[in-house]
Protein backbone atom coordinates (compact mmCIF):
# COMPACT_ATOMS: atom_id res chain seq x y z
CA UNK A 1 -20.11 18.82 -26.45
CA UNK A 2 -17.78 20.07 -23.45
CA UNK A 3 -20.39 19.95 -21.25
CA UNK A 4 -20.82 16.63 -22.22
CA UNK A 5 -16.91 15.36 -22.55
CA UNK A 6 -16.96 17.05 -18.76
CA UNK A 7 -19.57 14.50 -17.15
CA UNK A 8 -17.92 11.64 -18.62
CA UNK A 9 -14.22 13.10 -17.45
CA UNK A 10 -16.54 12.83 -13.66
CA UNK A 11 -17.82 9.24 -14.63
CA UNK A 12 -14.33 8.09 -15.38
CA UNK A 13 -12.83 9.51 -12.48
CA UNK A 14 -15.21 8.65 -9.50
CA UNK A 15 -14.90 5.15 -11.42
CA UNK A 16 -11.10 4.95 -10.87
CA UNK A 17 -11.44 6.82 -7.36
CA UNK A 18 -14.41 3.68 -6.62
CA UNK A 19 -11.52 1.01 -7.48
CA UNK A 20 -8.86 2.88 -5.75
CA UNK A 21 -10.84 2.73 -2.44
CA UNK A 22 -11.80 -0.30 -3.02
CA UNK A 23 -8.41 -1.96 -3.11
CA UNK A 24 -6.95 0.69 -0.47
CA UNK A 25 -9.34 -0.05 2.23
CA UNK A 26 -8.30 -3.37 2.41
CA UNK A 27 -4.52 -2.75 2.24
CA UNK A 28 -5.48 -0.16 5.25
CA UNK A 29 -7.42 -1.99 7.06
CA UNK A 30 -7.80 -5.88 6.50
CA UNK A 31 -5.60 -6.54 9.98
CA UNK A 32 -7.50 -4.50 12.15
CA UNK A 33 -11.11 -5.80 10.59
CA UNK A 34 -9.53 -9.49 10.80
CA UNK A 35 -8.64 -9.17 14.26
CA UNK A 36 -11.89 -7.71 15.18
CA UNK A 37 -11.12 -4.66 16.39
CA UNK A 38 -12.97 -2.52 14.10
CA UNK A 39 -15.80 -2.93 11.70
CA UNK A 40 -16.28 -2.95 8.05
CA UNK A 41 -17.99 -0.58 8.50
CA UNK A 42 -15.59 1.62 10.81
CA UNK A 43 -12.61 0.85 8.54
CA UNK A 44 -14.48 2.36 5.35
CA UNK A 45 -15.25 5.58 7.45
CA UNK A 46 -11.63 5.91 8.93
CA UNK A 47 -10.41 5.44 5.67
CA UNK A 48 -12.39 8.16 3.97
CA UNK A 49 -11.80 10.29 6.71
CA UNK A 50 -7.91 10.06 7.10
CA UNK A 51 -8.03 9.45 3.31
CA UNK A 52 -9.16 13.23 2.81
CA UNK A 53 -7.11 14.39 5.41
CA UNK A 54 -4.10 12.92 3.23
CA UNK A 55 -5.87 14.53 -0.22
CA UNK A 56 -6.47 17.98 1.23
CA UNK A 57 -3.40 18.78 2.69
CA UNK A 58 -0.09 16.94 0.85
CA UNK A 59 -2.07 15.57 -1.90
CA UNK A 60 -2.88 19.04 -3.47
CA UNK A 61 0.78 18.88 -3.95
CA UNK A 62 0.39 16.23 -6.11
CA UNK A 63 -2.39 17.12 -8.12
CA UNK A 64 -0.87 20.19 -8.82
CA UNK A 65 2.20 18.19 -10.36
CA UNK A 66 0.09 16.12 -12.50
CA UNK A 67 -2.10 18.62 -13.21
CA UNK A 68 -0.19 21.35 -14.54
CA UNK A 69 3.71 20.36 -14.08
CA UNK A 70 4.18 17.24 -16.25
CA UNK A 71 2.54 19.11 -19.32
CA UNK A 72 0.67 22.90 -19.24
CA UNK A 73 -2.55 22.31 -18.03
CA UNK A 74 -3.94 24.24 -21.39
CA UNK A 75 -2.75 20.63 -22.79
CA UNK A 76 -5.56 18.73 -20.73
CA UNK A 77 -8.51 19.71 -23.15
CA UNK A 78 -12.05 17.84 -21.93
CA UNK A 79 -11.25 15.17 -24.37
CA UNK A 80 -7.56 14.56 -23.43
CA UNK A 81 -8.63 14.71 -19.91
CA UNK A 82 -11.19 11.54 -20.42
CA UNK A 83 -8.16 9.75 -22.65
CA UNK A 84 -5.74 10.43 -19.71
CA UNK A 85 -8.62 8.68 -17.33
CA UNK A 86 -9.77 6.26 -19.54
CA UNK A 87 -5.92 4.75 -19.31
CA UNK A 88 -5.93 5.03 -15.60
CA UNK A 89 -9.16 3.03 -15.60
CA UNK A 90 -8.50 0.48 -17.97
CA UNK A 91 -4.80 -0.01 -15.56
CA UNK A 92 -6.63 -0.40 -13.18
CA UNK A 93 -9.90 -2.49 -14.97
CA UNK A 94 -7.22 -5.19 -16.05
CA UNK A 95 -5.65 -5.41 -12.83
CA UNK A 96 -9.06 -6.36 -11.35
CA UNK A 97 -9.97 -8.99 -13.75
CA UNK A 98 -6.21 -10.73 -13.83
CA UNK A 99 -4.92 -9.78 -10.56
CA UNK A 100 -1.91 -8.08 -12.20
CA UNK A 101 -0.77 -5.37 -9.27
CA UNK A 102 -0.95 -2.44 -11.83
CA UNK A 103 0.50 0.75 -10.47
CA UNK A 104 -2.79 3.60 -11.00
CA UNK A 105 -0.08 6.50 -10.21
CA UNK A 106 2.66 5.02 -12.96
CA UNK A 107 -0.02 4.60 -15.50
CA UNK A 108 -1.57 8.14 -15.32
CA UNK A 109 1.67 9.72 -15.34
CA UNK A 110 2.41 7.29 -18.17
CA UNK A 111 -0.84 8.30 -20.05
CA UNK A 112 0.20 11.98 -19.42
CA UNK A 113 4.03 11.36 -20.82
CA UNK A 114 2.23 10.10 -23.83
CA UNK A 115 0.09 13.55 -24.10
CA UNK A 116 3.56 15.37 -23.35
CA UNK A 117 5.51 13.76 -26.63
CA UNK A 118 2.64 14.18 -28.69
CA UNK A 119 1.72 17.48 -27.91
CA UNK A 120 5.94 18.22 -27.75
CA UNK A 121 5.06 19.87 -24.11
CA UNK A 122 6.43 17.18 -22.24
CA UNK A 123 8.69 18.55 -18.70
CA UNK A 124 11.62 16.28 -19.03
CA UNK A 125 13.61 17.93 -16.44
CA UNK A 126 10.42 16.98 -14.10
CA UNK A 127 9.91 13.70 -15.51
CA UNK A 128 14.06 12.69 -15.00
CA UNK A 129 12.89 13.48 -10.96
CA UNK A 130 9.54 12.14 -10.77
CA UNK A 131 11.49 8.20 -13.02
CA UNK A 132 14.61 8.41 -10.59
CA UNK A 133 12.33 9.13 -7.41
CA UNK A 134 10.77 5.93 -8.55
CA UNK A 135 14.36 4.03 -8.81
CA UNK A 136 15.29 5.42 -5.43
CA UNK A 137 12.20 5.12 -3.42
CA UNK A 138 11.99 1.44 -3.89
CA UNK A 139 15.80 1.09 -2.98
CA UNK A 140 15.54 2.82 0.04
CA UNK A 141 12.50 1.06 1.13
CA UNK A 142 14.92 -2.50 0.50
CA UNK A 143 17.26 -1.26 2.73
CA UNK A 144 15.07 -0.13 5.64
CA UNK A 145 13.44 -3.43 5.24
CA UNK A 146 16.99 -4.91 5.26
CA UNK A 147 18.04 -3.52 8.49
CA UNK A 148 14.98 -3.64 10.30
CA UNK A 149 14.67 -7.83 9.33
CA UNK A 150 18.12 -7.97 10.29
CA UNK A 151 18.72 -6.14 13.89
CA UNK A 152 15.20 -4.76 14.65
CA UNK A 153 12.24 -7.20 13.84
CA UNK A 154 13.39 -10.18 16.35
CA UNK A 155 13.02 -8.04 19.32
CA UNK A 156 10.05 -6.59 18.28
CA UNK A 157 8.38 -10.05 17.77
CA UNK A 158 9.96 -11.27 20.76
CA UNK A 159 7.60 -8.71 23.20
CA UNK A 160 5.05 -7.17 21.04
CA UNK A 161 1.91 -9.51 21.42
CA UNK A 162 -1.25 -9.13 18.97
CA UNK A 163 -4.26 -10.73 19.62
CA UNK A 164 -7.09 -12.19 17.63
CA UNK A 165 -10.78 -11.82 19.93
CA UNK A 166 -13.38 -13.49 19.23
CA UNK A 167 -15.60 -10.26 19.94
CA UNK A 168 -14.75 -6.95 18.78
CA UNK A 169 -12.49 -5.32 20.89
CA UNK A 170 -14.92 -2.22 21.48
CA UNK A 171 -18.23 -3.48 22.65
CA UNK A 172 -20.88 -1.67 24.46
CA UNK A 173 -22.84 -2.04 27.56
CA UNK A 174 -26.35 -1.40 26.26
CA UNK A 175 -28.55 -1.79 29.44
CA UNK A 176 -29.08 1.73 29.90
CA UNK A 177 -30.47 3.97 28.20
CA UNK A 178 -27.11 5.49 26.17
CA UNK A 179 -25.07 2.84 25.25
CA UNK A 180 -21.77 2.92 27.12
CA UNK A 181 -18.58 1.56 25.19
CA UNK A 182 -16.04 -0.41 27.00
CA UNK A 183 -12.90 -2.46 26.13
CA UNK A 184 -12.76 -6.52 25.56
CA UNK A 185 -11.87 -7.86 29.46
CA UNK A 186 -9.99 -10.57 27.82
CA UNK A 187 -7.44 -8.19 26.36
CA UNK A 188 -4.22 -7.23 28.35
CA UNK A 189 -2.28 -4.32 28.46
CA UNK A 190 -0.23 -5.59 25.55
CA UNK A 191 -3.25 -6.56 23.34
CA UNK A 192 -4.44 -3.00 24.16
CA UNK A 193 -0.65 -1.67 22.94
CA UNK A 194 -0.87 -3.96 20.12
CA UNK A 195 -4.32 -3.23 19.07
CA UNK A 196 -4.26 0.47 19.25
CA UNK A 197 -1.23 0.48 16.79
CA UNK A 198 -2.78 -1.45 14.20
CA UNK A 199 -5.83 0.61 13.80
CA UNK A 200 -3.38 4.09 14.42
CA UNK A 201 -1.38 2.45 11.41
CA UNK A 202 -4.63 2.20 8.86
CA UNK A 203 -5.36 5.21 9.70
CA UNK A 204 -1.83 6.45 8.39
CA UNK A 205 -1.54 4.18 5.62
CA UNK A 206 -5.05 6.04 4.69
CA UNK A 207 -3.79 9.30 5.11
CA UNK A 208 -0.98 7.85 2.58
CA UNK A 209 -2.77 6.38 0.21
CA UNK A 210 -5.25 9.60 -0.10
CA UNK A 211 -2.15 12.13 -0.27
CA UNK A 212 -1.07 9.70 -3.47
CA UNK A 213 -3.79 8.90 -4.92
CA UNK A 214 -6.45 11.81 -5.18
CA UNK A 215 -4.51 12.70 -8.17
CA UNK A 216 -4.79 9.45 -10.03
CA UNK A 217 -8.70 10.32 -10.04
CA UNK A 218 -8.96 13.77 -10.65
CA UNK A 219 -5.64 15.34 -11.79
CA UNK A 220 -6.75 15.45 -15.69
CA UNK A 221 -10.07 17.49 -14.58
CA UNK A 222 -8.60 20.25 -12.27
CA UNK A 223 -6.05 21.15 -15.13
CA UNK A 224 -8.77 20.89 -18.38
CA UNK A 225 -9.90 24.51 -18.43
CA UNK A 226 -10.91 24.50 -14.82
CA UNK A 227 -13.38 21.68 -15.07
CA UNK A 228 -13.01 21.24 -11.33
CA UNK A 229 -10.89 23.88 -9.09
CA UNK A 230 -8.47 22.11 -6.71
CA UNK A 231 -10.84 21.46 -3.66
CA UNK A 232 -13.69 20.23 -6.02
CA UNK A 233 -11.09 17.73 -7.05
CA UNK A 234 -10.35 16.83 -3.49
CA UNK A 235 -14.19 16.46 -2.60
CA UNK A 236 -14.42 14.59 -6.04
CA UNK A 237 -11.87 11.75 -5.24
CA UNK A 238 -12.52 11.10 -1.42
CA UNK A 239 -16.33 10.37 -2.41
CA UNK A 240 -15.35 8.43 -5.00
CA UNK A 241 -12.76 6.69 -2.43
CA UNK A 242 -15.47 6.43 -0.01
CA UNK A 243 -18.42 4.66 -2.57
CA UNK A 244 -15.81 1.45 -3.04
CA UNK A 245 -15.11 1.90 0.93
CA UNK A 246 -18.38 0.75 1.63
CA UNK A 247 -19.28 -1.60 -0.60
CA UNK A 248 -16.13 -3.28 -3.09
CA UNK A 249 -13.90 -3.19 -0.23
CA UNK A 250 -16.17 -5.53 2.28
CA UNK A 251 -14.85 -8.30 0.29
CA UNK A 252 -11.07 -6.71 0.05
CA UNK A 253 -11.09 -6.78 3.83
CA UNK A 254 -12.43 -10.74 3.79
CA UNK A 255 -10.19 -11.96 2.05
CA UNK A 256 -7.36 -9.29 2.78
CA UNK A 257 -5.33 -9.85 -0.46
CA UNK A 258 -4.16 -13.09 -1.57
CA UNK A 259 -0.38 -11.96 -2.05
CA UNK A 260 0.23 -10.76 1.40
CA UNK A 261 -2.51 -13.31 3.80
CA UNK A 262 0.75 -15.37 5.66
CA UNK A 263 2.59 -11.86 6.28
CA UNK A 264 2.73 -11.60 10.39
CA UNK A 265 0.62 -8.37 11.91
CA UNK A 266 3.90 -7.06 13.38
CA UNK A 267 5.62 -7.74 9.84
CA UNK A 268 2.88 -5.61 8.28
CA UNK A 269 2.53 -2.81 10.49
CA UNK A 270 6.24 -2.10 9.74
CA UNK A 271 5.78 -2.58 6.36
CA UNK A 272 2.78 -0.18 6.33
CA UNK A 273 4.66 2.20 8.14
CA UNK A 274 7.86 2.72 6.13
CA UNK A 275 5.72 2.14 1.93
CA UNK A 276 3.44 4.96 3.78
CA UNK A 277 6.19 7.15 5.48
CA UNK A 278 7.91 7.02 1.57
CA UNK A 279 5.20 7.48 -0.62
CA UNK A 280 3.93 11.03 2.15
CA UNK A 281 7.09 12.16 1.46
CA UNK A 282 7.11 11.78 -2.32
CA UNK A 283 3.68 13.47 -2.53
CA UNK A 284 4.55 16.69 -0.28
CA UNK A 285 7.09 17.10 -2.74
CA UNK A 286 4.63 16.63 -5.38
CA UNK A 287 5.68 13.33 -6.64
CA UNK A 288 3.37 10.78 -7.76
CA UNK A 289 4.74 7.14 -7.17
CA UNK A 290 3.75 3.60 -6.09
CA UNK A 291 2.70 2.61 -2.42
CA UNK A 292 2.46 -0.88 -4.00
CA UNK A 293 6.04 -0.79 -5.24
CA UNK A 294 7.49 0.51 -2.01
CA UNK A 295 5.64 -1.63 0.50
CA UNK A 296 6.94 -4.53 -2.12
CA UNK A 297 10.52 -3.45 -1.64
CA UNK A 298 10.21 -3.25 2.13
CA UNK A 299 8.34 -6.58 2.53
CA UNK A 300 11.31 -8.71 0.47
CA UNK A 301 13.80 -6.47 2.34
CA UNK A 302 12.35 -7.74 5.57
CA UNK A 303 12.67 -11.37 4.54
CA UNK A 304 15.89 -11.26 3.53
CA UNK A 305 17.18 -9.62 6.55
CA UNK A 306 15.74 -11.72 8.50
CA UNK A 307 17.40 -14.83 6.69
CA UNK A 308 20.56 -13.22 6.97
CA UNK A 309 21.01 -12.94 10.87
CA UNK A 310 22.34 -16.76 10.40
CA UNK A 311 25.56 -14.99 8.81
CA UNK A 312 28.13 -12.09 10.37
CA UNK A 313 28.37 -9.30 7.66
CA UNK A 314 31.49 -10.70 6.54
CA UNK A 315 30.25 -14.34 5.79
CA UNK A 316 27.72 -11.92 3.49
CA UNK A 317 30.79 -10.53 1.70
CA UNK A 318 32.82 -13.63 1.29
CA UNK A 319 30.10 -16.51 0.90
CA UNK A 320 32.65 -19.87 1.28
CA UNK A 321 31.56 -23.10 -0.26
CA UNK A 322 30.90 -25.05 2.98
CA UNK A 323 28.68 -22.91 4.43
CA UNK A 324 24.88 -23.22 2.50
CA UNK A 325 23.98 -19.68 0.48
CA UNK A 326 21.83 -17.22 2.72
CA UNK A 327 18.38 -17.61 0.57
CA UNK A 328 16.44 -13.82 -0.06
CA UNK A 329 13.07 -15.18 1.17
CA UNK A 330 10.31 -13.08 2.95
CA UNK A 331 9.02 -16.70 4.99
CA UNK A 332 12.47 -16.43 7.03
CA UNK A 333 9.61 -13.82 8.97
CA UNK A 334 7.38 -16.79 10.12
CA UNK A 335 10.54 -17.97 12.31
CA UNK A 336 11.48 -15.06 14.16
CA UNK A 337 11.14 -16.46 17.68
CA UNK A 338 13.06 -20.09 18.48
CA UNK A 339 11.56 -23.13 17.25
CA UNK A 340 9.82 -23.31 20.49
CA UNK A 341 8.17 -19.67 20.32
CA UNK A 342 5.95 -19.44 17.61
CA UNK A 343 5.18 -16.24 15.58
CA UNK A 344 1.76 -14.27 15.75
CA UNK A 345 -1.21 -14.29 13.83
CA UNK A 346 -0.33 -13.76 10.27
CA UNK A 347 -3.03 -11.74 8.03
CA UNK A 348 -4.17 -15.00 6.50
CA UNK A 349 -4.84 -16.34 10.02
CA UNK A 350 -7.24 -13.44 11.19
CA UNK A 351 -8.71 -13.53 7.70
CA UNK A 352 -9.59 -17.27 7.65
CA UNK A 353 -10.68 -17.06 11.42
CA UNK A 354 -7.81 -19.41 12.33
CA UNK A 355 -6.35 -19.25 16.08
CA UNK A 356 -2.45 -18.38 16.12
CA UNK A 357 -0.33 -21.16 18.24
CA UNK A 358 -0.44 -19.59 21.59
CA UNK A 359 3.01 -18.50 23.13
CA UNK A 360 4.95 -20.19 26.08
CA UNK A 361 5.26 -18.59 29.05
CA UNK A 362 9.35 -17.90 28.70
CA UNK A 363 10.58 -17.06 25.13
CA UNK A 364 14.30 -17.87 24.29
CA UNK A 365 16.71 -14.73 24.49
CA UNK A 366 17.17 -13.73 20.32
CA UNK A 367 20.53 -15.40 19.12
CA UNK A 368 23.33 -12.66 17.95
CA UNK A 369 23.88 -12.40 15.02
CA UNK A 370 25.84 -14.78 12.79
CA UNK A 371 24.94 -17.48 15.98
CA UNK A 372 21.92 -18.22 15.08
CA UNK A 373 21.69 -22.27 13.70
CA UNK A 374 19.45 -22.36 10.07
CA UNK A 375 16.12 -21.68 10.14
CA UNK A 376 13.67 -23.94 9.55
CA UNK A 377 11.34 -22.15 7.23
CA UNK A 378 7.67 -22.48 7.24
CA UNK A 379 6.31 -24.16 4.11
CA UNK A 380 4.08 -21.14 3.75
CA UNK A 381 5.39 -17.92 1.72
CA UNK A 382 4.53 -14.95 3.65
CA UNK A 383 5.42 -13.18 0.33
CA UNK A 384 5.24 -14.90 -2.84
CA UNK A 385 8.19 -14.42 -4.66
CA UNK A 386 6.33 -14.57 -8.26
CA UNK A 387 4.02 -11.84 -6.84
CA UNK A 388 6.83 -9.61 -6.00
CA UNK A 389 8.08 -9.91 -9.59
CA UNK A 390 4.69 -9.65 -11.23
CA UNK A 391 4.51 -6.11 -9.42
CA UNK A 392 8.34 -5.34 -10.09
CA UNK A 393 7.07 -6.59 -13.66
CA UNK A 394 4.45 -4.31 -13.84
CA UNK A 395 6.63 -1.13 -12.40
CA UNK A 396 8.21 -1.13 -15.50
CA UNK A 397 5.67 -1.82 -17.71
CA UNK A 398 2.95 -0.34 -16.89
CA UNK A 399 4.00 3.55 -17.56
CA UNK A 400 6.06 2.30 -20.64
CA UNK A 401 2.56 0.67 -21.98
CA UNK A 402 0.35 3.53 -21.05
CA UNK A 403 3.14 5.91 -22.97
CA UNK A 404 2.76 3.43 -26.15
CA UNK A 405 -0.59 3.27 -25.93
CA UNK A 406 -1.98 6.95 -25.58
CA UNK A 407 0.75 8.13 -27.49
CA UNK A 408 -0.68 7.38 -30.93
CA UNK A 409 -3.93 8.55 -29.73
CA UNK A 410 -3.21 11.68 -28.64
CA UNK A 411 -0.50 12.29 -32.04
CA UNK A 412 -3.16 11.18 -34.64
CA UNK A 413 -6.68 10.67 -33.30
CA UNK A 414 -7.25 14.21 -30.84
């Protein structure tokens, strides 16, 4: 019966690690695939590869946490192990079918809480971290995003160029006998720049989401009875992660993600960069928490920076009637340059094979801020507000329904 509770613990789990690079991939890597400057292909082995990386080094941290921290690992029995996964799957089962962004690491920790109460082992000094960590993280990624929209992004857009080709941007010279690789002639020193640090940033939102994640698959396992020792876990996970690399996640990197397609390369990268930089921190300290949540936070805090260059700090502080309310929207991003300069490629641009407008030869000097006149938003969202509160939404509740929901089952059914 162990034996057997212990194979479908592995079913469960390489079933949530399949999802979890599935989804990932694409987050990773839809901009560089889009802009053609790696394959599908490429992006599911770079993402495997930096995704163990991230497992094997920071992420035993977390595994360790949710393995043995939250509750004592003598708690995770074979069959509370598969209850603890089954909840992680079924998160994230739902949020495939309804396209609710359901957080995996909130719900397993959620599932786990629920085995804590009932079992009366629960860490509540841990848990009081691991809940504010997931208050503060969010906040801080707002305010980078804040800053950033607000002093940073306009110069950035204003001389960092990205480039859509219409080959791939490493092709090869196959006339001789070895193929030779070689870089697109059409792209310039800049595209090279630009290009280099999208696929440099997949790779480190891979390492990310491995050092987070590895533990959503496989934490229940390494602490039932030594099912699987730490590295077995590890290996467990980034094959699972790998099976939906190469085959789910060819259609994540098509279509890229409906919630985020009109969010600029340049807009993404940073975004990618601080949810990633925040979430590698949280799991070398050992705490599980959403890369969804924090590259959320960062996204709106972008926008609303942005918008808010047309106002001096002050006019923030003391809005007056006759000047019109600074909105907190994400599409103020699509405007960065003047009228007359339009943005780059957005995600949804490179994904539907559209060309970007192409930019004049002089751009306009960036305004100061508080000179600049009202911008004239595109119609387009890059963000959609009702997505960012569906995942908000779903911060909440999705820990607070896994607790509900495996806490009866673990108090009166195991």
């Amino acid at each position: 019966m162990v034996a057997l509770l212990t194979v479908v613990g592995i079913l469960v789990a390489v079933f949530v690690g399949f999802n979890i690079g599935g989804s990932s991939t694409g987050v990773a890597f839809g901009p560089a695939v889009g802009s053609r400057l790696v394959r599908k292909a490429t992006a599911g082995a770079l993402f495997v590869g930096f995704g163990f990386f991230g497992a094997w080094t920071v992420g035993r941290n977390v595994i360790a946490t949710m393995s043995s921290s939250i509750v004592p690992a003598a708690q995770f029995t074979p069959i509370a192990s598969v209850a603890v996964l089954f909840f992680t799957g079924a998160s994230l089962l739902i949020s495939n079918l309804y396209g609710v962004p359901a957080s995996t690491s909130m719900t397993a920790v959620g599932a786990i809480v629920g085995l804590g109460l009932a079992s009366g082992t629960l860490n509540q000094a841990l848990m009081f971290v691991i809940v504010s960590a997931w208050i503060v993280a969010p906040l801080i990624c707002l305010g980078i995003g804040v800053v950033v929209g607000r002093y940073i992004y306009p110069y950035l857009d204003r001389y960092i160029a990205f480039t859509t080709f219409n080959l791939h941007f490493i092709q090869f010279d196959r006339s001789g006998a070895i193929p030779r690789p070689f870089i697109n002639p059409n792209a310039s020193l800049q595209d090279i720049i630009g290009s280099l640090s999208v696929v440099i940033i997949g790779c480190y939102m891979a390492f990310s989401a491995g050092a987070s994640n590895a533990a959503n698959a496989v934490a229940p396992l390494v602490g039932s009875g030594g099912s699987l020792t730490v590295n077995q876990g590890v290996l467990l996970a980034v094959g699972a992660f790998g099976l939906g690399s190469f085959t789910i996640a060819r259609r994540t990197l098509e279509t890229v993600g409906d919630d985020i397609t009109e969010l600029p390369i340049l807009a993404s990268l940073i975004v990618s960069l601080v949810g990633g930089t925040v979430i590698t921190i949280l799991s070398f300290l050992g705490i599980p928490a959403s890369l969804a949540v924090s590259t959320t936070s960062t996204i709106i805090g972008l926008g609303w920076g942005r918008a808010s260059r047309t106002a001096t700090l002050v006019e923030l502080a003391t809005p007056s009637p006759d000047r019109p309310e600074v909105a907190v929207s994400t599409g103020a991003l699509v405007t960065s340059r003047a009228e007359d300069a339009p943005a780059g490629p957005t995600i949804g641009d490179i994904a539907r094979e559209e060309k970007a407008a192409e930019k004049p030869d002089e751009i306009p000097d960036v305004p100061d801020v508080g000179a600049e006149g009202p911008a004239d938003l595109d119609e387009r969202s890059l963000f959609d507000p009702a997505a960012a509160k569906r995942i908000v939404t779903m911060w909440v509740l999705t820990p607070s329904l896994a607790i509900v929901a495996s806490y009866p089952v673990f108090a009166f059914l195991l």
